[in-house]
C-alpha atoms as a PDB file:
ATOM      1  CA  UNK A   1     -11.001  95.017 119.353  1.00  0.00           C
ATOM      2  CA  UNK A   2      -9.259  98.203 118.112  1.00  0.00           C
ATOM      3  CA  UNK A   3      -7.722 100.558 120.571  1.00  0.00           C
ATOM      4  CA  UNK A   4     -10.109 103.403 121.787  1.00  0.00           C
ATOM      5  CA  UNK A   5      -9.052 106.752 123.479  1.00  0.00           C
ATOM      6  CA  UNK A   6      -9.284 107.121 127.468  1.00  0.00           C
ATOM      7  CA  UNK A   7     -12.500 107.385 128.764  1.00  0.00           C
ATOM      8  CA  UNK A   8     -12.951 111.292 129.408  1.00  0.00           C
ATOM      9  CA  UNK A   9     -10.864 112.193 126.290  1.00  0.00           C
ATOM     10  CA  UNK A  10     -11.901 113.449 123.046  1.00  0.00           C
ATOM     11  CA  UNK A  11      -9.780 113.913 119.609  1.00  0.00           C
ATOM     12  CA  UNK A  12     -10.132 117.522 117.998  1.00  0.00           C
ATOM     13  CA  UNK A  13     -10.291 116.745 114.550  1.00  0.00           C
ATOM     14  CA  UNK A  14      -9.643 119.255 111.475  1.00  0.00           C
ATOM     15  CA  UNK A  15     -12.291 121.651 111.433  1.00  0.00           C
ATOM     16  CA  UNK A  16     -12.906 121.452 114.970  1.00  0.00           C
ATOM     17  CA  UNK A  17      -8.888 122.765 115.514  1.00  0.00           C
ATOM     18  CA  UNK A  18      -9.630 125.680 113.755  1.00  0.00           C
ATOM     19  CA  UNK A  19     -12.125 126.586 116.189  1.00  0.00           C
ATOM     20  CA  UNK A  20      -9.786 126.019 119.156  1.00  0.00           C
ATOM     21  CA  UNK A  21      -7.049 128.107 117.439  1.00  0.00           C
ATOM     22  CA  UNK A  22      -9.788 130.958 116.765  1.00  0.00           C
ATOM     23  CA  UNK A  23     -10.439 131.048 120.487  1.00  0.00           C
ATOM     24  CA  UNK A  24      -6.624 130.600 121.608  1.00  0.00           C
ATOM     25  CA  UNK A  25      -5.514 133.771 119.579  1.00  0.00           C
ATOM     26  CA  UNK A  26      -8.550 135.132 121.072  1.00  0.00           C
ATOM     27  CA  UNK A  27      -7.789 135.011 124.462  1.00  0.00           C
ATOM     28  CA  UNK A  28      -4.190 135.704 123.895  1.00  0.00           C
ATOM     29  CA  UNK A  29      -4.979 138.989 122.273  1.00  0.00           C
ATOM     30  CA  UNK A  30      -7.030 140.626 125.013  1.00  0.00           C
ATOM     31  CA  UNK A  31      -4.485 138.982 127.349  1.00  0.00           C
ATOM     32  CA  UNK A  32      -1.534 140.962 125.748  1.00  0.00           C
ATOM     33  CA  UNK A  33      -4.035 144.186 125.508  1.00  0.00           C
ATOM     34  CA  UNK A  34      -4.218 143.998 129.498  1.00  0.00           C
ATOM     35  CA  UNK A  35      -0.594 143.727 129.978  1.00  0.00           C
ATOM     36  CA  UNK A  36      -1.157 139.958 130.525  1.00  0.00           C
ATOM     37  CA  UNK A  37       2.290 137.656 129.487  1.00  0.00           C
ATOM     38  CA  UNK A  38       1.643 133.886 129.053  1.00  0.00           C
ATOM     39  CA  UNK A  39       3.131 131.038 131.137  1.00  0.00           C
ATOM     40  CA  UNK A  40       3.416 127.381 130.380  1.00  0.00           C
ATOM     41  CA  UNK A  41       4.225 125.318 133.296  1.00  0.00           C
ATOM     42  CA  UNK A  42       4.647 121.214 133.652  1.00  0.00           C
ATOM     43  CA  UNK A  43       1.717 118.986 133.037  1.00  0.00           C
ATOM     44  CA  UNK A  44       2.885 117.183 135.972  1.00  0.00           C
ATOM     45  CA  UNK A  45       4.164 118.597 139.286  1.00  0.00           C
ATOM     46  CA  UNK A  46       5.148 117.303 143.043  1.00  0.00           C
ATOM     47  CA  UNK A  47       1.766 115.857 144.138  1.00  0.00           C
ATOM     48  CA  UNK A  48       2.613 117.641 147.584  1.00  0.00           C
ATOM     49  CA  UNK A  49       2.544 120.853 145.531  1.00  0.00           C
ATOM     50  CA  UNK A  50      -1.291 120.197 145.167  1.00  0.00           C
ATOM     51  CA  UNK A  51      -2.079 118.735 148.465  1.00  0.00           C
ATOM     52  CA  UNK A  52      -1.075 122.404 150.121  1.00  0.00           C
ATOM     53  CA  UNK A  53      -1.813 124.637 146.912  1.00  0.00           C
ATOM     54  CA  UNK A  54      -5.481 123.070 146.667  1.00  0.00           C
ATOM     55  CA  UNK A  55      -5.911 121.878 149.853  1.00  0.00           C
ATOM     56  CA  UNK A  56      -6.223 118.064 151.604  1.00  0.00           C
ATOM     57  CA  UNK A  57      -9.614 118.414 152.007  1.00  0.00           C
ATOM     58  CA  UNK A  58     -11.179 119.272 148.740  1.00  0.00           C
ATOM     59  CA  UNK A  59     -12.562 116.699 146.133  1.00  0.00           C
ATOM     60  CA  UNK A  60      -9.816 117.645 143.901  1.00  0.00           C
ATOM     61  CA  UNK A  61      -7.282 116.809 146.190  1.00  0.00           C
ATOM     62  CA  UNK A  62      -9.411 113.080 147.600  1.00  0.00           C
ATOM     63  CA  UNK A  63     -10.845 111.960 144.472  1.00  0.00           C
ATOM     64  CA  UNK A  64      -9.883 113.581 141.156  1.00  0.00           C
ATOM     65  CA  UNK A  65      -6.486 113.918 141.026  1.00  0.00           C
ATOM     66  CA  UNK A  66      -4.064 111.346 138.667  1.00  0.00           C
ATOM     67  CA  UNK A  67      -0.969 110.246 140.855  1.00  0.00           C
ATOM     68  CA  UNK A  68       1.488 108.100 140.025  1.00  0.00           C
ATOM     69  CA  UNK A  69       5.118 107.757 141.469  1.00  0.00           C
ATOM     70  CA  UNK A  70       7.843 107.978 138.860  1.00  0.00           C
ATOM     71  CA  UNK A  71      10.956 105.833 138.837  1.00  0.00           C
ATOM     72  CA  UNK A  72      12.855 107.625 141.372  1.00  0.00           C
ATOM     73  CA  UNK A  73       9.629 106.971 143.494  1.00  0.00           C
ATOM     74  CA  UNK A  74       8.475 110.203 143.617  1.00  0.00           C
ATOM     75  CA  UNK A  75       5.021 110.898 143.980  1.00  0.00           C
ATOM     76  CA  UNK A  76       3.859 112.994 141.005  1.00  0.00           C
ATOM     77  CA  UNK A  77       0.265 114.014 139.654  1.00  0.00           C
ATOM     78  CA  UNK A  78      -1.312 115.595 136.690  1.00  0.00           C
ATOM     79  CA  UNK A  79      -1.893 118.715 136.966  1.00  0.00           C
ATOM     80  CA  UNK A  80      -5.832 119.295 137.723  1.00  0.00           C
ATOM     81  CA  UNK A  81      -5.591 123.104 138.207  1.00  0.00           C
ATOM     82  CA  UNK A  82      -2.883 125.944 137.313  1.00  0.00           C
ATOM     83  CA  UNK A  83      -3.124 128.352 140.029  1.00  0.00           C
ATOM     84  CA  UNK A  84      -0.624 125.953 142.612  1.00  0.00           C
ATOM     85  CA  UNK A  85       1.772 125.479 139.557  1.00  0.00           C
ATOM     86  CA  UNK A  86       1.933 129.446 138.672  1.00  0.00           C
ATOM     87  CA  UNK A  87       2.724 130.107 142.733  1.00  0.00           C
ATOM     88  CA  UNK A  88       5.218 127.877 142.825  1.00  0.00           C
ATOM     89  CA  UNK A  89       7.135 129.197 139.225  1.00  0.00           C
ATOM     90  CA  UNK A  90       6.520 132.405 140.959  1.00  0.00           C
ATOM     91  CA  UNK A  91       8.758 131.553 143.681  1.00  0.00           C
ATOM     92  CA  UNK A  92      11.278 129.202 141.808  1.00  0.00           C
ATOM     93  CA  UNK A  93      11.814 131.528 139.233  1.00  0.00           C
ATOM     94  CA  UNK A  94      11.743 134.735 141.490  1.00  0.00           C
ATOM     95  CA  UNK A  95       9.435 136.414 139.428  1.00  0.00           C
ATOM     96  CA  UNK A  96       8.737 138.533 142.820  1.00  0.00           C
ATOM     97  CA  UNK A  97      12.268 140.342 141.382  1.00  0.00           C
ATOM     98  CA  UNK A  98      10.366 141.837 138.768  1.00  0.00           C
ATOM     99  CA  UNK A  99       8.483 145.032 138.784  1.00  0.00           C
ATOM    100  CA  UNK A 100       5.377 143.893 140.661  1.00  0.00           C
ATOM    101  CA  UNK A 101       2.923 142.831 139.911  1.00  0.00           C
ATOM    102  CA  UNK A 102       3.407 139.764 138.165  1.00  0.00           C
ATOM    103  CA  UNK A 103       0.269 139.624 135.463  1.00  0.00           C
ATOM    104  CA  UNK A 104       0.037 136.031 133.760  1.00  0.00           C
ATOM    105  CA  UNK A 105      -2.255 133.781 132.380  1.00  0.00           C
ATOM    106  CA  UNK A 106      -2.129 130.260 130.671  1.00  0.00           C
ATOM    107  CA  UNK A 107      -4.243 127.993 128.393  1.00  0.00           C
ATOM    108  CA  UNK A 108      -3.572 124.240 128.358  1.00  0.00           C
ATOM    109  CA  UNK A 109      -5.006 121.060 129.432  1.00  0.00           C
ATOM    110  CA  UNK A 110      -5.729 119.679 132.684  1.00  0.00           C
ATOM    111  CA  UNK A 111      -6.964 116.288 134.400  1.00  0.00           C
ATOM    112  CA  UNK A 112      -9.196 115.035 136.733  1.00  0.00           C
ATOM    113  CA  UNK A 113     -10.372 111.614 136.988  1.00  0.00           C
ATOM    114  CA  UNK A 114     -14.666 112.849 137.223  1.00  0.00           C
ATOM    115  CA  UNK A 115     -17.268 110.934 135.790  1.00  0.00           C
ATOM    116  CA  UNK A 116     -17.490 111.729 132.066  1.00  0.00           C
ATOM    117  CA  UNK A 117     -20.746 113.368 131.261  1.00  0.00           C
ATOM    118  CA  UNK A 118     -21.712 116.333 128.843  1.00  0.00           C
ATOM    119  CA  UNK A 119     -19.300 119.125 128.729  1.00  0.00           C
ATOM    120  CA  UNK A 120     -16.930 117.645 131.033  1.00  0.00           C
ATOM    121  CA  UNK A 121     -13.852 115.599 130.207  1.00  0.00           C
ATOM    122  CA  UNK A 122     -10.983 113.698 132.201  1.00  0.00           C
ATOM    123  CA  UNK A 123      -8.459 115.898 130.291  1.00  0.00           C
ATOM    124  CA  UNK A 124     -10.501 118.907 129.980  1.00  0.00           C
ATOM    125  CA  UNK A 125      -8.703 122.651 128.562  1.00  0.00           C
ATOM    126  CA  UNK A 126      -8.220 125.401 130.872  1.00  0.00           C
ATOM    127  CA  UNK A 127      -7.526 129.386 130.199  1.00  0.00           C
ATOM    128  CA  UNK A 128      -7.533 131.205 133.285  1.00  0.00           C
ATOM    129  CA  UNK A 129      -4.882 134.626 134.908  1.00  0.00           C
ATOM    130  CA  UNK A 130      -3.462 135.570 137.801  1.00  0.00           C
ATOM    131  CA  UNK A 131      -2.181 139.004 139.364  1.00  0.00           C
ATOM    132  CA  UNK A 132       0.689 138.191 142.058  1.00  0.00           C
ATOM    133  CA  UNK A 133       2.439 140.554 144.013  1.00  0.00           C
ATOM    134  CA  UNK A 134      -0.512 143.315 144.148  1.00  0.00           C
ATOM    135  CA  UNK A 135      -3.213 143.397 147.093  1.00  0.00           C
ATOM    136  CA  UNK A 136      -5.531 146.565 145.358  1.00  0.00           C
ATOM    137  CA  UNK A 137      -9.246 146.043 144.924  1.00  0.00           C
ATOM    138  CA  UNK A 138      -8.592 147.244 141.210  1.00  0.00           C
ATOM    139  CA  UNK A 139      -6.737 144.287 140.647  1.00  0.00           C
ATOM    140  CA  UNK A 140      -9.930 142.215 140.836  1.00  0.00           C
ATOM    141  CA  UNK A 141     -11.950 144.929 138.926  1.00  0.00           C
ATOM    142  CA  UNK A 142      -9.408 144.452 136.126  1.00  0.00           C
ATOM    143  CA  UNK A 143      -9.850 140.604 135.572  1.00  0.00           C
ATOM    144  CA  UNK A 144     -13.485 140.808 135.606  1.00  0.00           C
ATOM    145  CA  UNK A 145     -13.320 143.384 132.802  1.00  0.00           C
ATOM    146  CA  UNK A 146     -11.115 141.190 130.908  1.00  0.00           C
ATOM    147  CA  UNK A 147     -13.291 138.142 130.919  1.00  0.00           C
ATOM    148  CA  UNK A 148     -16.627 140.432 130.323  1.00  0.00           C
ATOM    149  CA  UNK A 149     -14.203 142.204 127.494  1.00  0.00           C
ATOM    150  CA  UNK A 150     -13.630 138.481 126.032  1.00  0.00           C
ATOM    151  CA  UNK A 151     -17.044 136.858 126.459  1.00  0.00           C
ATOM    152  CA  UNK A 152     -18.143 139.999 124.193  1.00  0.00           C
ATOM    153  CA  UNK A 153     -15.729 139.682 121.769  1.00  0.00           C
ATOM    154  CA  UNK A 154     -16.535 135.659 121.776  1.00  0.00           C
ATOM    155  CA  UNK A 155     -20.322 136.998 121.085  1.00  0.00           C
ATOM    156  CA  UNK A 156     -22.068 136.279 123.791  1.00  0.00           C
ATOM    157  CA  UNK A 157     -24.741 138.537 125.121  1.00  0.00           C
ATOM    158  CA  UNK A 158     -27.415 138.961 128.318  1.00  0.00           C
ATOM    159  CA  UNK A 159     -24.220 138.946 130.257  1.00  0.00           C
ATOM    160  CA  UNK A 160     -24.650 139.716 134.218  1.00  0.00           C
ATOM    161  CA  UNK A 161     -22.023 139.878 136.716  1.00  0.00           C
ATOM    162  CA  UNK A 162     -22.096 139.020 140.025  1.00  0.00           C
ATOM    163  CA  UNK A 163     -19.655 139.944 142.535  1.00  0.00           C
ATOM    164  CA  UNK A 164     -19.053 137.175 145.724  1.00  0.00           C
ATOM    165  CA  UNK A 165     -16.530 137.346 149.065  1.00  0.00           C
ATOM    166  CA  UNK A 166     -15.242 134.786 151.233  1.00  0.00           C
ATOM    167  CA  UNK A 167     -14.866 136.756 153.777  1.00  0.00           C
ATOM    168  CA  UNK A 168     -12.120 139.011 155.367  1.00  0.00           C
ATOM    169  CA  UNK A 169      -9.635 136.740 157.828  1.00  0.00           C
ATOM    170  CA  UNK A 170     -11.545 137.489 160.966  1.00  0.00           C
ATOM    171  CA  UNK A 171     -15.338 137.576 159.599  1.00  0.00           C
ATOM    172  CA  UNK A 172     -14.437 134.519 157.578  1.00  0.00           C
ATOM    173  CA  UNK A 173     -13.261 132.627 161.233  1.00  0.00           C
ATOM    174  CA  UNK A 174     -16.392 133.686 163.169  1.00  0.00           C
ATOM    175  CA  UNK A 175     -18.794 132.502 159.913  1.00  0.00           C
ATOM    176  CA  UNK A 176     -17.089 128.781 160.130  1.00  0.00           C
ATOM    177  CA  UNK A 177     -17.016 129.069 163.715  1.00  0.00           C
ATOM    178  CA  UNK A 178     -21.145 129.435 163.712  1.00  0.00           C
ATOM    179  CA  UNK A 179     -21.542 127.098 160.629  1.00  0.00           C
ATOM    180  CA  UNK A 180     -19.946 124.322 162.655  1.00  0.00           C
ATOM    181  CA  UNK A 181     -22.710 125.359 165.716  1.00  0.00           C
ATOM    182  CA  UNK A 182     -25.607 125.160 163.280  1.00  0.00           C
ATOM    183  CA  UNK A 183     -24.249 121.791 161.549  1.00  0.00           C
ATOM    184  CA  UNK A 184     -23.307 120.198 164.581  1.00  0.00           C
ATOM    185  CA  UNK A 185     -27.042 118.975 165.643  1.00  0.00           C
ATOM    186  CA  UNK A 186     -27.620 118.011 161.676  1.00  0.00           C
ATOM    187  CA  UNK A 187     -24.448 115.571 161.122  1.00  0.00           C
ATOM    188  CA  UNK A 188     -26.367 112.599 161.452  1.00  0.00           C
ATOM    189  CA  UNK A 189     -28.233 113.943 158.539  1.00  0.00           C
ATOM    190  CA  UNK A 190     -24.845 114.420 156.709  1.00  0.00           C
ATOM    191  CA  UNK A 191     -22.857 112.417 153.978  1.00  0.00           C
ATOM    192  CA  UNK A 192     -19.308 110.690 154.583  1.00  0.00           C
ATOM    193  CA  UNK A 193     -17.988 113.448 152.493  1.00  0.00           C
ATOM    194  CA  UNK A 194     -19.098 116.175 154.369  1.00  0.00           C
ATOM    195  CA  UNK A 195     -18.706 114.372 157.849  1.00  0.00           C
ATOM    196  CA  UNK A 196     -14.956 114.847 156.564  1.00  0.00           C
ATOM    197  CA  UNK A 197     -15.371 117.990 155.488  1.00  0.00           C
ATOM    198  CA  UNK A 198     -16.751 118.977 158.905  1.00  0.00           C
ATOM    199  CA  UNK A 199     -13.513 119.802 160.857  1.00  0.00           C
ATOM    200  CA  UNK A 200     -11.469 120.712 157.686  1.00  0.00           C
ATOM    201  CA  UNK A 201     -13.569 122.739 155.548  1.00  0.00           C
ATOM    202  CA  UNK A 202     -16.916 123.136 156.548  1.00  0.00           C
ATOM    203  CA  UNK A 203     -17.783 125.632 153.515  1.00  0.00           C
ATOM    204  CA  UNK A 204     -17.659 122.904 151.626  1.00  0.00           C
ATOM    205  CA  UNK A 205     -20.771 121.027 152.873  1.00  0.00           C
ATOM    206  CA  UNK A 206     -22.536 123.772 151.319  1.00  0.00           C
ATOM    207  CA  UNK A 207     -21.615 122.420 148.068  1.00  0.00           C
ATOM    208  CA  UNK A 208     -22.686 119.365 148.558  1.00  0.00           C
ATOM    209  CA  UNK A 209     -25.148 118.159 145.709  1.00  0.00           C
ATOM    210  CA  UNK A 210     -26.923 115.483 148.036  1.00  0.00           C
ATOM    211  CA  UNK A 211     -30.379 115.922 148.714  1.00  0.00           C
ATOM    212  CA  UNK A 212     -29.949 114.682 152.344  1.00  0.00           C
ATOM    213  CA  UNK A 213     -27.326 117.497 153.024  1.00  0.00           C
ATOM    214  CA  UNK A 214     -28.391 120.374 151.719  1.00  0.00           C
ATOM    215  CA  UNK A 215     -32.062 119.696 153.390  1.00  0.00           C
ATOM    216  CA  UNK A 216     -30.007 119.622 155.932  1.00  0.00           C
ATOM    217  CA  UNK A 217     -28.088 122.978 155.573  1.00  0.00           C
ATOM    218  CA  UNK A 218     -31.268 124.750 154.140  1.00  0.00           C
ATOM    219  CA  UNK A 219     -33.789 124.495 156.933  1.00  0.00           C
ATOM    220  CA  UNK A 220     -33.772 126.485 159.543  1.00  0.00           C
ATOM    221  CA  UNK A 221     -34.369 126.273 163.238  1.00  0.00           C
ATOM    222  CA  UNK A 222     -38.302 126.276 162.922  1.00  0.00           C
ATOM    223  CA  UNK A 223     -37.866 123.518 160.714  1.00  0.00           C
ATOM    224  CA  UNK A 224     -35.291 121.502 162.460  1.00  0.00           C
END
């Protein structure tokens, strides 16, 4: 039997490379027209550099992520995200020195070991920015105009955009704090995952795509 790619891979063949390139220069050139400058960082990095960049209790962290230890038995892992790699170049390489702040972006593939289904891949491409060193409101503002500036530009139309929060430090404490009170009578009703998720990071349970769960999140005390 002849040897096949991984499982979750895909070959971008001539014609299709074009394509990729179009896009590439694409996003490069409204990057530079923002001020953004381009980093490349290591495909592989300190798993621990994950673990506290992404967090222990995400799926990312539990179930996606490709570790292996090297031969000085070192525990490394494919990089599944590039914001924990930027933060930690931003520190090694004291880009805080320079006149802040720090405007970057990247493009370049990624891993995660998911189930392989349309659209998503176990190496999968990633173009994404970051603003470090800068705590203004217009910082945000800016990097949603540059992705609406690029979707246009890409042709895409019937665009909306819709602006979320987390939560400031001390609203964000009291909302897990009463999450965990309305949860707490519906965790027999709850998956493994978000019986772990419980204690760690509650928000999470809200993700959750079983049907058991989120009836369980969804109904409220009238329907309890």
């Amino acid at each position: 039997m002849p040897i096949q790619r991984p499982k979750g891979t895909q070959d971008l063949l001539p014609g299709t490379v074009e394509q990729w390139q179009y896009l590439e220069e694409t996003m490069r050139k409204i990057c530079r027209e923002y001020g953004f400058e381009e980093i490349r960082t290591p495909m592989f990095e300190a798993t621990e550099l994950f673990q506290r960049g992404v967090g222990q209790t995400t799926d990312i962290v539990k179930k996606e992520m490709y570790t292996f230890l090297d031969k000085g038995d070192r525990s490394m892992t494919l990089r599944p995200e590039m914001t924990a790699s930027v933060c930690r170049a931003y520190v090694e390489d004291k880009l805080y020195g320079q006149p802040q702040p720090v405007k970057l972006f990247y493009i370049g593939p990624m891993f995660r070991y998911e189930r392989p289904q349309s659209g998503r891949f176990r190496q999968f491409h990633q173009f994404g920015v970051e603003v470090l060193g800068a705590d203004q409101a217009v910082v945000d503002a800016e990097v949603i105009s540059l992705v609406w500036d690029l979707y246009q530009r890409l042709g895409l139309t019937k665009l909306e955009v819709h602006v979320n929060s987390v939560g400031c430090p001390v609203c964000r404490t009291k909302h897990l704090a009463l999450l965990q009170e309305f949860l707490t009578t519906r965790r027999d009703d709850l998956c493994k995952d978000c019986l772990d998720r419980f204690d760690g990071n509650p928000l999470r349970i809200l993700d959750c795509k079983n049907p058991t769960c989120q009836a369980a999140h969804c109904r409220g005390p009238d329907n309890s």
